[in-house]
N, C-alpha and C. Protein backbone atom coordinates (compact mmCIF):
# COMPACT_ATOMS: atom_id res chain seq x y z
N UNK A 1 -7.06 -28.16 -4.50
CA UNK A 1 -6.22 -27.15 -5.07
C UNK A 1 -5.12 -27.83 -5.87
N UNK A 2 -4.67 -26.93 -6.96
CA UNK A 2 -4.02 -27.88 -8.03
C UNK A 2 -2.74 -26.89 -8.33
N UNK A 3 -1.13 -27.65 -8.04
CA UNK A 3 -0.18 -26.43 -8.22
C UNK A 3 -0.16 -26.14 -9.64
N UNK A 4 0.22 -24.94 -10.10
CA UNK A 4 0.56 -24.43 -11.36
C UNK A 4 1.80 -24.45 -11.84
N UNK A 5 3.04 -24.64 -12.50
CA UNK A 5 3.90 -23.93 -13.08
C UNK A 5 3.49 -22.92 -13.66
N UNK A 6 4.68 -21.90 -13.54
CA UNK A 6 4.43 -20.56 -14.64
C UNK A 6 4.24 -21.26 -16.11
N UNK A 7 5.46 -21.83 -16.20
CA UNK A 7 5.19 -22.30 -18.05
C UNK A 7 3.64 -22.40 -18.43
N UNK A 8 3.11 -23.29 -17.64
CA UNK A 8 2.03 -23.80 -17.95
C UNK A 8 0.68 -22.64 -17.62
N UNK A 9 1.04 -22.07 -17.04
CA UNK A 9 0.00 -20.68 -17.09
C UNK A 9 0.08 -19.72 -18.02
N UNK A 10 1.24 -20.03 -18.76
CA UNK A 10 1.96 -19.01 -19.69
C UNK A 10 0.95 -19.39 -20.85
N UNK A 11 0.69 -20.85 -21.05
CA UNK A 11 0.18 -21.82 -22.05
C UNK A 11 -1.02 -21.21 -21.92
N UNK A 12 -1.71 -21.53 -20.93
CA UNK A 12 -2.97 -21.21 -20.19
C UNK A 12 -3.61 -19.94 -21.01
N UNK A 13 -2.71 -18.83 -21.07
CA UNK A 13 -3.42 -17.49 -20.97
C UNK A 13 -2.75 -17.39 -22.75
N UNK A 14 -2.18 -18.20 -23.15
CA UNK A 14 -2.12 -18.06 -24.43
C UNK A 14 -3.06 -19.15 -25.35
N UNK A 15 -3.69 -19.59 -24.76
CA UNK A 15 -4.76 -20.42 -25.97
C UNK A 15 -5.92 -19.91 -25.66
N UNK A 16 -6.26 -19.09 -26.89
CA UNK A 16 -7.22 -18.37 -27.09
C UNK A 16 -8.51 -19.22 -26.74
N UNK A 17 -8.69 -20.60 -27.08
CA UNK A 17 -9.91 -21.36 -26.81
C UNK A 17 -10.36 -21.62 -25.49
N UNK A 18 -9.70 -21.90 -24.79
CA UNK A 18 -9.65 -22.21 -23.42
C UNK A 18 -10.40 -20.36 -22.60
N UNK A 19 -11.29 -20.78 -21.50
CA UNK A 19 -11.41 -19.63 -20.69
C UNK A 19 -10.51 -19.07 -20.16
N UNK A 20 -10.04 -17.85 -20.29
CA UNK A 20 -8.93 -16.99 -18.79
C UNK A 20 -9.34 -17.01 -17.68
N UNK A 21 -8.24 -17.78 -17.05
CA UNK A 21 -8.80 -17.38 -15.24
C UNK A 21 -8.29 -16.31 -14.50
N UNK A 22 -9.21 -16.22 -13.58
CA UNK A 22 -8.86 -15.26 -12.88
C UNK A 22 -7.30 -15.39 -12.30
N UNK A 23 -6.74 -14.11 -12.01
CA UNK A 23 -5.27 -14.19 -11.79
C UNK A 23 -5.48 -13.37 -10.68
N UNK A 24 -5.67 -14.18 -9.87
CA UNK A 24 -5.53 -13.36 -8.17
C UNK A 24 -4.38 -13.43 -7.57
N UNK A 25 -3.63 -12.10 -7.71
CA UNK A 25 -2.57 -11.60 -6.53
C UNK A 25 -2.91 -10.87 -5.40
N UNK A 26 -2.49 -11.92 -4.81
CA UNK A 26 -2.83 -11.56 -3.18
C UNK A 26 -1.25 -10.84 -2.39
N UNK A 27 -0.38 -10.68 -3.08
CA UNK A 27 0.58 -9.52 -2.66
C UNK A 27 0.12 -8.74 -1.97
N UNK A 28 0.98 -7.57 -1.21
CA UNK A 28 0.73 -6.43 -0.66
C UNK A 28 0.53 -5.03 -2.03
N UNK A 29 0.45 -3.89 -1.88
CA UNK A 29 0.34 -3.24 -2.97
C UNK A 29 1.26 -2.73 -3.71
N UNK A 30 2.53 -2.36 -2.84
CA UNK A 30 3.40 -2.26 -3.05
C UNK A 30 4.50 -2.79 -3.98
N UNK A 31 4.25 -4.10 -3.96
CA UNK A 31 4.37 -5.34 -4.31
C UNK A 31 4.01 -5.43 -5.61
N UNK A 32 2.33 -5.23 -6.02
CA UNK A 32 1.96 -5.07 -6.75
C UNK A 32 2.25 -4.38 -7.97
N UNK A 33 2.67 -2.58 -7.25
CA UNK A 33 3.07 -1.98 -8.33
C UNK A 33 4.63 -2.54 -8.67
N UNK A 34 5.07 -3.03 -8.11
CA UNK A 34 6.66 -3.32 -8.53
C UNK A 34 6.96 -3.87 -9.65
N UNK A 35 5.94 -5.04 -10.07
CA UNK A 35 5.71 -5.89 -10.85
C UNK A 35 4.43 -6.68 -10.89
N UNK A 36 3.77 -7.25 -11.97
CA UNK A 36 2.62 -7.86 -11.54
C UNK A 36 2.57 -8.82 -13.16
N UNK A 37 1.80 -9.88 -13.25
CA UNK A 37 1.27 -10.51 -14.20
C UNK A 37 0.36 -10.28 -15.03
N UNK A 38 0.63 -9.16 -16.19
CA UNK A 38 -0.42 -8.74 -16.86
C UNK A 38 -1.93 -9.22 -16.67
N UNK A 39 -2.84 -8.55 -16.34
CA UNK A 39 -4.42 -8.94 -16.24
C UNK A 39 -4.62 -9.56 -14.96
N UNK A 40 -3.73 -9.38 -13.81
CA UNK A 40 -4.07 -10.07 -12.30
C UNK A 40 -4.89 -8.71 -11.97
N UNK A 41 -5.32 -9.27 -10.31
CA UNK A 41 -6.37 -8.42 -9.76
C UNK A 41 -5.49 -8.75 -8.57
N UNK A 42 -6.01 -7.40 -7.75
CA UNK A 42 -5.21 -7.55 -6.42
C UNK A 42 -5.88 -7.23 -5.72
N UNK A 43 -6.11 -8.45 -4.50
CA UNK A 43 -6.76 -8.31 -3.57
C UNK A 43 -5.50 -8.85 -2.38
N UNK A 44 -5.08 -7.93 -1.81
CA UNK A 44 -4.01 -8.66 -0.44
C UNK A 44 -4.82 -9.36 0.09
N UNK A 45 -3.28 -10.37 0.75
CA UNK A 45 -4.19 -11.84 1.55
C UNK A 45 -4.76 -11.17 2.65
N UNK A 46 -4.17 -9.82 3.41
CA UNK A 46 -5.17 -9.92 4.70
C UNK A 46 -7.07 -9.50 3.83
N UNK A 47 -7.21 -9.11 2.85
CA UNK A 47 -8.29 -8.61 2.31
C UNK A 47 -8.98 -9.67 1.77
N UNK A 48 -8.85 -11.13 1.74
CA UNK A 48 -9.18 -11.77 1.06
C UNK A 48 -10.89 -12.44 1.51
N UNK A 49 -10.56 -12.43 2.89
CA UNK A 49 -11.71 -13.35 3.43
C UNK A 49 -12.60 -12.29 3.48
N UNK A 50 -12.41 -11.31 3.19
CA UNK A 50 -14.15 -10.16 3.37
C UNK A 50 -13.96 -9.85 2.00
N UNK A 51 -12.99 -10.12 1.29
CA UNK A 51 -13.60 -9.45 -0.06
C UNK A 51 -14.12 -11.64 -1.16
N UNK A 52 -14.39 -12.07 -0.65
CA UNK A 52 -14.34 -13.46 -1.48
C UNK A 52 -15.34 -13.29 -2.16
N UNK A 53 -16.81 -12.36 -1.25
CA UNK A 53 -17.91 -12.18 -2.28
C UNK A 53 -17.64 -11.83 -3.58
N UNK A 54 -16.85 -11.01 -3.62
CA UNK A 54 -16.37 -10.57 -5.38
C UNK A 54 -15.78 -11.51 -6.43
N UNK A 55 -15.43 -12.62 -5.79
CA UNK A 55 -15.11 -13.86 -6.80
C UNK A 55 -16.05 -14.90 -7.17
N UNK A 56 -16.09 -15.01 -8.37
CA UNK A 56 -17.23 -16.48 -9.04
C UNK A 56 -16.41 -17.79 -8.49
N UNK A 57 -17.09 -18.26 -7.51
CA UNK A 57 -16.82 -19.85 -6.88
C UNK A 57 -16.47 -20.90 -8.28
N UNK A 58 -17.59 -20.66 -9.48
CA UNK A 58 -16.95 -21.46 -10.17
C UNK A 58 -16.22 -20.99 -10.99
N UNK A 59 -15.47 -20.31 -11.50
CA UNK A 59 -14.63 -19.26 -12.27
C UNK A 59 -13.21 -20.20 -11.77
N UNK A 60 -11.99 -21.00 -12.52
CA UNK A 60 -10.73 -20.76 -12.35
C UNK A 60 -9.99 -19.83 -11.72
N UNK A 61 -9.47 -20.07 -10.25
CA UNK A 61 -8.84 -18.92 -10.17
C UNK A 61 -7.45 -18.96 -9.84
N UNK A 62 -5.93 -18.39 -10.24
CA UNK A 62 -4.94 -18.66 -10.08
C UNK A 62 -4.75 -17.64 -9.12
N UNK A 63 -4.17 -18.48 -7.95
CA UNK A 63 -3.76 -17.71 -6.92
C UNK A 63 -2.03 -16.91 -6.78
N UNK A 64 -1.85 -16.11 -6.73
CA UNK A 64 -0.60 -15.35 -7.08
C UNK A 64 0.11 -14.89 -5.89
N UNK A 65 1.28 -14.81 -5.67
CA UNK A 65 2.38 -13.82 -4.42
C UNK A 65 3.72 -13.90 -5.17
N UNK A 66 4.37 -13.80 -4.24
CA UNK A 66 6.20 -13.67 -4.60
C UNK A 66 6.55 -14.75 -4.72
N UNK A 67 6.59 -15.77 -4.00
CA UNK A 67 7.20 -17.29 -4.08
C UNK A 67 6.07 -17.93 -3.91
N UNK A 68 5.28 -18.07 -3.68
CA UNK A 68 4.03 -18.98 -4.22
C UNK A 68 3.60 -19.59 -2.72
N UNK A 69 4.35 -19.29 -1.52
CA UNK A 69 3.60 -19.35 0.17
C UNK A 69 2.47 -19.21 0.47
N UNK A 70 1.97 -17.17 0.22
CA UNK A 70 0.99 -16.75 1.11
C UNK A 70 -0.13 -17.08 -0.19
N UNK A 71 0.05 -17.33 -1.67
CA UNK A 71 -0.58 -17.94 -2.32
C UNK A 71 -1.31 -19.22 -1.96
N UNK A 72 -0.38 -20.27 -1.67
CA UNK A 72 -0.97 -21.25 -1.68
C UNK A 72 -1.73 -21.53 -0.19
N UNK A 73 -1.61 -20.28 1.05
CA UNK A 73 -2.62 -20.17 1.89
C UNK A 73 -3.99 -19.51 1.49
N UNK A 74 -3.87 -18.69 0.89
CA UNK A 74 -5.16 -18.07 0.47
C UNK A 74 -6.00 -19.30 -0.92
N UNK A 75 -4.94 -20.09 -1.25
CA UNK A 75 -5.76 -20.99 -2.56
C UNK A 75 -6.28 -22.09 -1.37
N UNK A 76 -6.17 -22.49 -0.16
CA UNK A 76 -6.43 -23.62 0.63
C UNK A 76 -7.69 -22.87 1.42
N UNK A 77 -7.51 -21.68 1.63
CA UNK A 77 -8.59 -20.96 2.31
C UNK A 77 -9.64 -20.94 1.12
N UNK A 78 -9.38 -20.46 -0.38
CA UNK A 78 -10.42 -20.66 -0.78
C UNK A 78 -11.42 -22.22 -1.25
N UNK A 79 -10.58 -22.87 -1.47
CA UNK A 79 -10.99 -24.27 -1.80
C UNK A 79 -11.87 -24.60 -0.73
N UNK A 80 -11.54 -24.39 0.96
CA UNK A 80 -12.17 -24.52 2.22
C UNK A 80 -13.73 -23.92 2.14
N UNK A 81 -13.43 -22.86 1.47
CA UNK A 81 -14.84 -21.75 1.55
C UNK A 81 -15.71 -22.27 -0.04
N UNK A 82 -15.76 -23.12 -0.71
CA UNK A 82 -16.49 -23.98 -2.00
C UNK A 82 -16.05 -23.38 -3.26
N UNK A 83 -14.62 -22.78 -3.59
CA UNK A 83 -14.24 -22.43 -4.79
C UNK A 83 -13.96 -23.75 -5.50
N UNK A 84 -14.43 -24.48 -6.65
CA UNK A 84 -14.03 -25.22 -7.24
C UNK A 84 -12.97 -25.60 -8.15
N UNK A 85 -12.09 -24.74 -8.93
CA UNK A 85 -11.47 -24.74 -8.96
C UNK A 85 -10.43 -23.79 -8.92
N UNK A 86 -9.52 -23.79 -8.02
CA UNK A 86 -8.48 -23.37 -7.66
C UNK A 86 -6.84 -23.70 -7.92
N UNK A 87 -6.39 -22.37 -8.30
CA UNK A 87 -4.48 -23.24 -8.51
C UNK A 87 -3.74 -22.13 -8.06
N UNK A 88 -2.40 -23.35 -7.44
CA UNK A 88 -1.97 -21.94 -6.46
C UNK A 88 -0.58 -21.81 -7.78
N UNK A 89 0.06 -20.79 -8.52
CA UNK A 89 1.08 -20.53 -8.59
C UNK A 89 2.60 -21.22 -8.46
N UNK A 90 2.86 -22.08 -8.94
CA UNK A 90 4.43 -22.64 -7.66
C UNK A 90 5.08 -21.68 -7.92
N UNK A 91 6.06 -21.23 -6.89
CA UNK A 91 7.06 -19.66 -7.45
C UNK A 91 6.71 -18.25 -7.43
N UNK A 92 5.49 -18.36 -7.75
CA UNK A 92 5.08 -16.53 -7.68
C UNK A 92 5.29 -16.30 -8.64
N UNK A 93 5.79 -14.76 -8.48
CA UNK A 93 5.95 -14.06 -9.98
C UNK A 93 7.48 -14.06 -9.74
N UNK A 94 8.15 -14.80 -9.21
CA UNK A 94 9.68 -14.82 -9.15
C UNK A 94 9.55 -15.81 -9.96
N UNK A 95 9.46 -16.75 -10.44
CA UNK A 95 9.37 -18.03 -10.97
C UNK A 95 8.53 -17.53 -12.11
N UNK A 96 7.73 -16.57 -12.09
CA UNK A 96 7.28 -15.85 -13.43
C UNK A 96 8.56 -15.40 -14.07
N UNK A 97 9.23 -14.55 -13.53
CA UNK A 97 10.00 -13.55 -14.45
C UNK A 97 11.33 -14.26 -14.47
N UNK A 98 11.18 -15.43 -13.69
CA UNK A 98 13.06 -16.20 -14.26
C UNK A 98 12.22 -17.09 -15.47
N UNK A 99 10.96 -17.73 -15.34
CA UNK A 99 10.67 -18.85 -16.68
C UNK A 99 9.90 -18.79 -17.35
N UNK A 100 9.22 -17.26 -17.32
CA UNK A 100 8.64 -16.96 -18.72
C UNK A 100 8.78 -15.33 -19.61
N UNK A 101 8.70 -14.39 -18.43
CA UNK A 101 9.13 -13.22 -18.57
C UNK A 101 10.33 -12.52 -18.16
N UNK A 102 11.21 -12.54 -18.39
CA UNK A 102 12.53 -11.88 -17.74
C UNK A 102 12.91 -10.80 -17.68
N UNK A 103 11.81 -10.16 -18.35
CA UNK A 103 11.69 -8.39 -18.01
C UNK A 103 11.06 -7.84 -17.21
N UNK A 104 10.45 -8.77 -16.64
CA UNK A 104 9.92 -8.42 -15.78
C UNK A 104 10.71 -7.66 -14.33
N UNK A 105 10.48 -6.88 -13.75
CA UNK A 105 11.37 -6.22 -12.35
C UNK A 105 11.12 -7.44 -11.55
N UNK A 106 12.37 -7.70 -10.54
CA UNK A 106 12.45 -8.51 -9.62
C UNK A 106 12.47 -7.76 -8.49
N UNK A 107 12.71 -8.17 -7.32
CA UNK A 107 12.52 -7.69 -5.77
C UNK A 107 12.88 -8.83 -5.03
């Protein structure tokens, strides 16, 4: 598993050449609606281990939360279960909306 900065995911989802990865927020839903990272998917961490069938093992996937914790448990759980590549977030989407989006709503 490989940490992310926001900046650099910011980069990520702005070069058109490069594939988009998946942007898995594993937040609660609540959470979710409060604020979210344009084009994430939300699957909460308790939902994660019965829903994994729905993710491509080899597909990029950026793992997402509030401060980048229950992220980088669910990015270690998936790496464990043969996702190849995996990145957890550093920060969350708090560290989203102070260093790339600042309009974003905080909580």
């Amino acid at each position: 598993m490989q940490q992310l900065e926001p900046v650099d995911l910011a980069a990520w989802l702005a070069d058109t050449a490069r594939p988009r990865p998946l942007l898995l927020d594993v937040r609660e839903y609540w959470e979710y609606e409060r604020c979210r990272i344009a084009g994430s998917r939300l699957v909460p961490m308790g939902e994660v281990s019965q829903r994994s069938n729905e993710l491509d093992p080899e597909t990029d996937v950026v793992v997402i939360c509030h401060h980048g914790v229950r992220s980088y448990r669910v990015a270690m759980m998936l790496e464990y279960s043969g996702f190849a590549k995996v990145y957890n977030l550093v920060g969350g989407v708090e560290r989203w909306a102070r260093d790339v989006d600042p309009t974003m709503p905080r909580y």
